[in-house]
Protein backbone atom coordinates (compact mmCIF):
# COMPACT_ATOMS: atom_id res chain seq x y z
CA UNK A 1 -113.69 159.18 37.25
CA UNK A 2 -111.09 156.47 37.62
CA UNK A 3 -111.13 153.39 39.92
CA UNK A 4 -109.61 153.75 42.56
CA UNK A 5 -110.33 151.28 45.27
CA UNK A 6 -112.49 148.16 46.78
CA UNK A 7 -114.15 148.39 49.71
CA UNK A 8 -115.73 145.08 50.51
CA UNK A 9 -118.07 143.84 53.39
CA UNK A 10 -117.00 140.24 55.23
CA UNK A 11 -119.80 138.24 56.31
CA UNK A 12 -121.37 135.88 53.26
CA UNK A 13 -119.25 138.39 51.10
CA UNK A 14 -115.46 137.40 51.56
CA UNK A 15 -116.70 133.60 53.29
CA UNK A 16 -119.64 132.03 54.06
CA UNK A 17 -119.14 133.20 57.59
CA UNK A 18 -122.83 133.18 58.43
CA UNK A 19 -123.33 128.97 57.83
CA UNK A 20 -120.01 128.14 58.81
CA UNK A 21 -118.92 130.32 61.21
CA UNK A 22 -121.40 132.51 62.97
CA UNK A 23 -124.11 130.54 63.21
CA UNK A 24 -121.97 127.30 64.13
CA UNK A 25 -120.54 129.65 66.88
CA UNK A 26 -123.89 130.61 68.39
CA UNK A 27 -125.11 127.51 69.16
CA UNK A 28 -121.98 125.97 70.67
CA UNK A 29 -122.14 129.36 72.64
CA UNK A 30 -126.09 128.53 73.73
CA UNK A 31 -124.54 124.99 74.56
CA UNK A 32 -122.26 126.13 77.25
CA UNK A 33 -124.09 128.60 78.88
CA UNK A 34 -126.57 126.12 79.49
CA UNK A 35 -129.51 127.32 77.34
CA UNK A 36 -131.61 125.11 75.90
CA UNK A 37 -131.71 126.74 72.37
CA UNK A 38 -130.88 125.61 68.97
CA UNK A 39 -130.58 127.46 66.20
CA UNK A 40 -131.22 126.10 63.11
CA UNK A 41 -130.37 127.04 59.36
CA UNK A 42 -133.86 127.87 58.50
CA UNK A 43 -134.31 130.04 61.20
CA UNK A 44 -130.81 131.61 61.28
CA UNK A 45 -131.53 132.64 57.59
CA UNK A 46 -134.91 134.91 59.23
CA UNK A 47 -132.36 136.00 61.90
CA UNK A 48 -130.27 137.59 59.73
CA UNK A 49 -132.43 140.61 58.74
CA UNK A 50 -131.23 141.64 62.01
CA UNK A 51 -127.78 142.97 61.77
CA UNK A 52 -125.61 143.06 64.63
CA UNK A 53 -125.01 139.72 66.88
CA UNK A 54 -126.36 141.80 69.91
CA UNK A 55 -129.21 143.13 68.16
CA UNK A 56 -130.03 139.41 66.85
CA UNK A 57 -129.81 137.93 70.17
CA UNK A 58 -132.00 140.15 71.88
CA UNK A 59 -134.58 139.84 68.86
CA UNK A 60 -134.98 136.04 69.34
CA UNK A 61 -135.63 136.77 73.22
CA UNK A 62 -138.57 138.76 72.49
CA UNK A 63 -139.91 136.96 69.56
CA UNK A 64 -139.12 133.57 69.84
CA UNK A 65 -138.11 133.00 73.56
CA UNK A 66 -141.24 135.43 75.93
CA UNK A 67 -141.29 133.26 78.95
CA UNK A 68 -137.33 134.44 78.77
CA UNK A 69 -136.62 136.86 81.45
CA UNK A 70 -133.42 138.45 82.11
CA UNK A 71 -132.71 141.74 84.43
CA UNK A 72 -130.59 143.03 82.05
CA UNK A 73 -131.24 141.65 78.85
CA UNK A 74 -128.64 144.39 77.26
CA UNK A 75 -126.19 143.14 79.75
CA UNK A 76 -126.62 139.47 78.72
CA UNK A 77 -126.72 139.62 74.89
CA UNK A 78 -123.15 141.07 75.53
CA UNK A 79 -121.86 137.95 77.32
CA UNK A 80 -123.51 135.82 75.56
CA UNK A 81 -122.10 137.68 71.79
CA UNK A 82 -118.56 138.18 73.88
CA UNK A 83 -118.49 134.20 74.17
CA UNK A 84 -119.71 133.87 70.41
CA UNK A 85 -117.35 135.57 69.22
CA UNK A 86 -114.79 133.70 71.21
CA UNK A 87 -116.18 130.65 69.88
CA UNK A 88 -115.78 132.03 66.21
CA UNK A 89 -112.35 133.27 66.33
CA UNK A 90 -111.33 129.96 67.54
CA UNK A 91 -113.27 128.20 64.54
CA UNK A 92 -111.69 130.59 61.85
CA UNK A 93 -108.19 130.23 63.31
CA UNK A 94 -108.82 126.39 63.18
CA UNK A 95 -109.05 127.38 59.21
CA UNK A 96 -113.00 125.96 59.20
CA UNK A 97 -113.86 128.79 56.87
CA UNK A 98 -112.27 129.17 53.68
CA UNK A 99 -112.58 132.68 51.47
CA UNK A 100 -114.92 132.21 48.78
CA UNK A 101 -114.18 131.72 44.99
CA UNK A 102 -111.98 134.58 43.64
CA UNK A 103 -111.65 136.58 46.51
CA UNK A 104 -107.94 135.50 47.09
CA UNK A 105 -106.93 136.24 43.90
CA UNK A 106 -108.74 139.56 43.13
CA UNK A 107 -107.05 140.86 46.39
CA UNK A 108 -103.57 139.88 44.90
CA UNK A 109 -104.57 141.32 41.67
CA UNK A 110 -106.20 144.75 42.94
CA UNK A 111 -102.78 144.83 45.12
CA UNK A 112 -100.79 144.40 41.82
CA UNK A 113 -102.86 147.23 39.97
CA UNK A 114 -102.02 149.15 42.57
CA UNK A 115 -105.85 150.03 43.70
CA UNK A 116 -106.36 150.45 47.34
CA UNK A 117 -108.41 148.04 49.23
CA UNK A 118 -110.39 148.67 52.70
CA UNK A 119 -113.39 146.90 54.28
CA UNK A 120 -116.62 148.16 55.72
CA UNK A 121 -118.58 145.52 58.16
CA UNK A 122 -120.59 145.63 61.58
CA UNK A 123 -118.75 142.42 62.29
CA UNK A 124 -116.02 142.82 65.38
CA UNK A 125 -112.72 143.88 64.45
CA UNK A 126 -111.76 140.69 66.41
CA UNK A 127 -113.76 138.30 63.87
CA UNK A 128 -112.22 140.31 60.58
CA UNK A 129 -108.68 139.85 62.11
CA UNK A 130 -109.08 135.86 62.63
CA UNK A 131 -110.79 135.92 59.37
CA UNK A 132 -107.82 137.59 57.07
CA UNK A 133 -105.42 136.06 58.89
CA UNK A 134 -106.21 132.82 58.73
CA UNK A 135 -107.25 132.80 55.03
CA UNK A 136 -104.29 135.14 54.09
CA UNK A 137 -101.54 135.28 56.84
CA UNK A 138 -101.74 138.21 59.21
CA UNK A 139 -99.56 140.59 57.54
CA UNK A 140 -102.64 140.64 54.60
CA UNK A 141 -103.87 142.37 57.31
CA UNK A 142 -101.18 145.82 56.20
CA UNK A 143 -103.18 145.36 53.02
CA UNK A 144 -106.35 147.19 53.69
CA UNK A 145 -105.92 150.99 53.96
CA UNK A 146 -108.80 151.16 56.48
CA UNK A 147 -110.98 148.42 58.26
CA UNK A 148 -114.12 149.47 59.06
CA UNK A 149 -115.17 146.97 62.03
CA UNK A 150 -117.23 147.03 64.89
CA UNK A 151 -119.13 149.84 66.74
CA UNK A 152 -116.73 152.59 65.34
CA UNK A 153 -120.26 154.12 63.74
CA UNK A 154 -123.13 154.66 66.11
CA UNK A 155 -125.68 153.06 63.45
CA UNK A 156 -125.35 149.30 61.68
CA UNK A 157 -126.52 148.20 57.99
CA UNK A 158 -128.48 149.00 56.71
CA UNK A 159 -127.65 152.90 57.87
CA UNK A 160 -124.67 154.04 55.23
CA UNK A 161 -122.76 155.54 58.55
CA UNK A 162 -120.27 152.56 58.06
CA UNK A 163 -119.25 153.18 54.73
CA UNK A 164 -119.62 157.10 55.11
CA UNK A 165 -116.95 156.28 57.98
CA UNK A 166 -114.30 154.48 55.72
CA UNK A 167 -114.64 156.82 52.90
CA UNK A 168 -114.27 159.79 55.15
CA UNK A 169 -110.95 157.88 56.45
CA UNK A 170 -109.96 157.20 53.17
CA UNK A 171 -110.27 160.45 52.09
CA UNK A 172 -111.90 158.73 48.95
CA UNK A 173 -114.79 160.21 46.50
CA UNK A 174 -117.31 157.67 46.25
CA UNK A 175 -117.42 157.74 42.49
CA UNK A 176 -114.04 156.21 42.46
CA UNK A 177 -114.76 153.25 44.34
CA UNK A 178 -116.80 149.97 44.22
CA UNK A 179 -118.32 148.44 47.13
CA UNK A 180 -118.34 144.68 46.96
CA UNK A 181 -121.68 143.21 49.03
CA UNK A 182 -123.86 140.10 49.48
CA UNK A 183 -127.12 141.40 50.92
CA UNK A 184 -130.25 144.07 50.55
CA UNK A 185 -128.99 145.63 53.81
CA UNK A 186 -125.46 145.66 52.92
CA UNK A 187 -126.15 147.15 49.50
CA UNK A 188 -128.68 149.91 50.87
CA UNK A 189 -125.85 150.85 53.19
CA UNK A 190 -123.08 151.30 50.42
CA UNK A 191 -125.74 152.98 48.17
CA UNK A 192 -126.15 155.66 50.94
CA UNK A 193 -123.02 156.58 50.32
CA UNK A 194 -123.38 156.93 47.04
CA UNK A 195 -120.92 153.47 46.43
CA UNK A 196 -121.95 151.88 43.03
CA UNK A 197 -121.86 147.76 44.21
CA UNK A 198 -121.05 144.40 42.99
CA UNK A 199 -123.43 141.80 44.27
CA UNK A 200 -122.56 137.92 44.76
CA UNK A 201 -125.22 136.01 46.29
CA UNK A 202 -125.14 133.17 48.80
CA UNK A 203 -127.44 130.72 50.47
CA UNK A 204 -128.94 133.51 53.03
CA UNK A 205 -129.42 136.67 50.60
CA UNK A 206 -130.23 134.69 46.94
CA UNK A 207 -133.57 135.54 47.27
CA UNK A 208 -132.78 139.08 48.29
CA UNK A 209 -133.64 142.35 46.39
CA UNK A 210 -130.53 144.44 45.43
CA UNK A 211 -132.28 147.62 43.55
CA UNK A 212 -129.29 149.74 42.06
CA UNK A 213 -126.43 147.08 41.88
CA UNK A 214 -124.01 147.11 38.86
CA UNK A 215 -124.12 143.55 38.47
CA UNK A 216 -125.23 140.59 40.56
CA UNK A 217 -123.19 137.34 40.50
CA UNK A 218 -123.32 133.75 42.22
CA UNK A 219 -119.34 134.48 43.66
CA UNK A 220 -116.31 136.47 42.01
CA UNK A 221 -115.56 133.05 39.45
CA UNK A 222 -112.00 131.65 38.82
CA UNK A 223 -110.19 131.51 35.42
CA UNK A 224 -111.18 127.53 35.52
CA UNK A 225 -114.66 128.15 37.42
CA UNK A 226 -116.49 131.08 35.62
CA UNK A 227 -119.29 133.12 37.78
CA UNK A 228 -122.67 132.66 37.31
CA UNK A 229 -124.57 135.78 35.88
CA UNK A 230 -127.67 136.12 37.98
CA UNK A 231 -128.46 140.06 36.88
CA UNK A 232 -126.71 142.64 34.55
CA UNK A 233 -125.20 143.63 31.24
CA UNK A 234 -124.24 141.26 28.86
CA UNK A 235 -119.81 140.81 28.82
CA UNK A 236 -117.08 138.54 27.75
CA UNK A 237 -115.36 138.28 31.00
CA UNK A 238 -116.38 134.92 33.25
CA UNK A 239 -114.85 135.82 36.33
CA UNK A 240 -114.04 138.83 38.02
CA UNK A 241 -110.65 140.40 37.53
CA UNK A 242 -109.48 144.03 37.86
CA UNK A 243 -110.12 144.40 34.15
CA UNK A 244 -113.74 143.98 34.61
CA UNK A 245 -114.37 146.05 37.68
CA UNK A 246 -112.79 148.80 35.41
CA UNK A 247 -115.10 147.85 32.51
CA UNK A 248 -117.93 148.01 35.22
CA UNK A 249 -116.91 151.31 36.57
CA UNK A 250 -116.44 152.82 33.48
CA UNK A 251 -120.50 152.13 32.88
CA UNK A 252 -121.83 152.54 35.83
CA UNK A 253 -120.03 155.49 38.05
């Protein structure tokens, strides 16, 4: 089976959305609404085992927040993600959150080897758009066959149905492809559908378990900034080029 293309999550995967972004976001969001609460790092990191902004909001009201009443707490973890996200798009397009190490240039060098590229996330197609084109310019957003964003699948990591969506739009055997992830929910999703995954950690998922990944790495390296090797097979290559994803493919898939 041949590589054929990348399909990489955003969040803590492409930038360290989570610390700089999201979580920034939130609070400023809590801030104008009036609410008294403050998230912090160390509790934002606990937070995150909860995927989906919605989802995470509504978690803190029942465990952290029970004299919190609402009459429609559905209704206002919407409004209060809506204005998040808001918040965020205005913080990427500001250029506050840079792509991390190597990600820039493996996207120009998968482009050049002519592989295709697509992303799967639970993150709003809104927050992927600031993201890429603010880091890239917004016609890097023609670069990605398909973007999986959003609430286009009825279930969120760790469920596969994300993935299962892009391939299926992609028309794409999962044996051909290489999921690119950051945490144990992300790479449970992509191994439901059968994705083989590259792993590379961050401040939130270091500590994480990531059973099944082809290799796990502290980011993608540069030619002058060579990744750290955290888990997997001995090579000679110190950052992460197309070369090596073959070379990884070629073992694992």
């Amino acid at each position: 089976m041949a590589l054929e293309a990348l399909i990489f999550d955003v969040d803590g995967t492409l930038a360290n959305t989570e610390r700089d972004g999201h979580l920034v976001a939130f609070n400023l969001a809590f801030k104008e609404l009036g609410l008294d609460w403050v998230w912090s790092n160390e509790l934002y990191h606990k937070l995150l085992d909860v995927t989906g902004g919605q989802l995470r909001i509504k978690h803190y009201v029942n465990d952290y927040k029970p004299d919190f009443t609402h009459d429609d707490l559905d209704g206002f973890a919407a409004s209060v993600h809506a204005l998040k996200t808001k918040i965020y798009v205005r913080l990427v397009n500001e250029g506050k959150i840079p792509l991390r190490p190597g990600v820039k240039r493996l996207f120009h060098e998968a482009r050049a080897a002519g592989l295709r590229l697509a992303i799967a996330t639970t993150t709003t197609p809104a927050n992927v758009d600031a993201l890429i084109a603010s880091t890239l310019g917004r016609e890097a957003l023609d670069w990605f066959e398909v973007i999986g964003a959003g609430n286009v699948v009825p279930n969120l990591k760790p469920a596969g149905d994300i993935y299962h969506w892009v391939l299926e739009q992609m028309n794409l055997d999962p044996k051909n492809a290489i999921a690119f992830e950051d945490s144990h929910n992300g790479i449970i999703s992509a191994t439901d559908a059968n994705l083989k995954t590259l792993i590379t950690t961050n401040e939130y998922t270091e500590s994480h378990q990531f059973d099944n990944a082809m290799v796990i790495l502290n980011n993608l390296g540069e030619p002058n900034k060579p990744f750290i090797m955290i888990e997997g097979e001995s090579t000679n290559a110190t950052y992460v080029n197309v070369d090596y994803l073959r070379e990884l493919h070629a073992k694992h898939c």
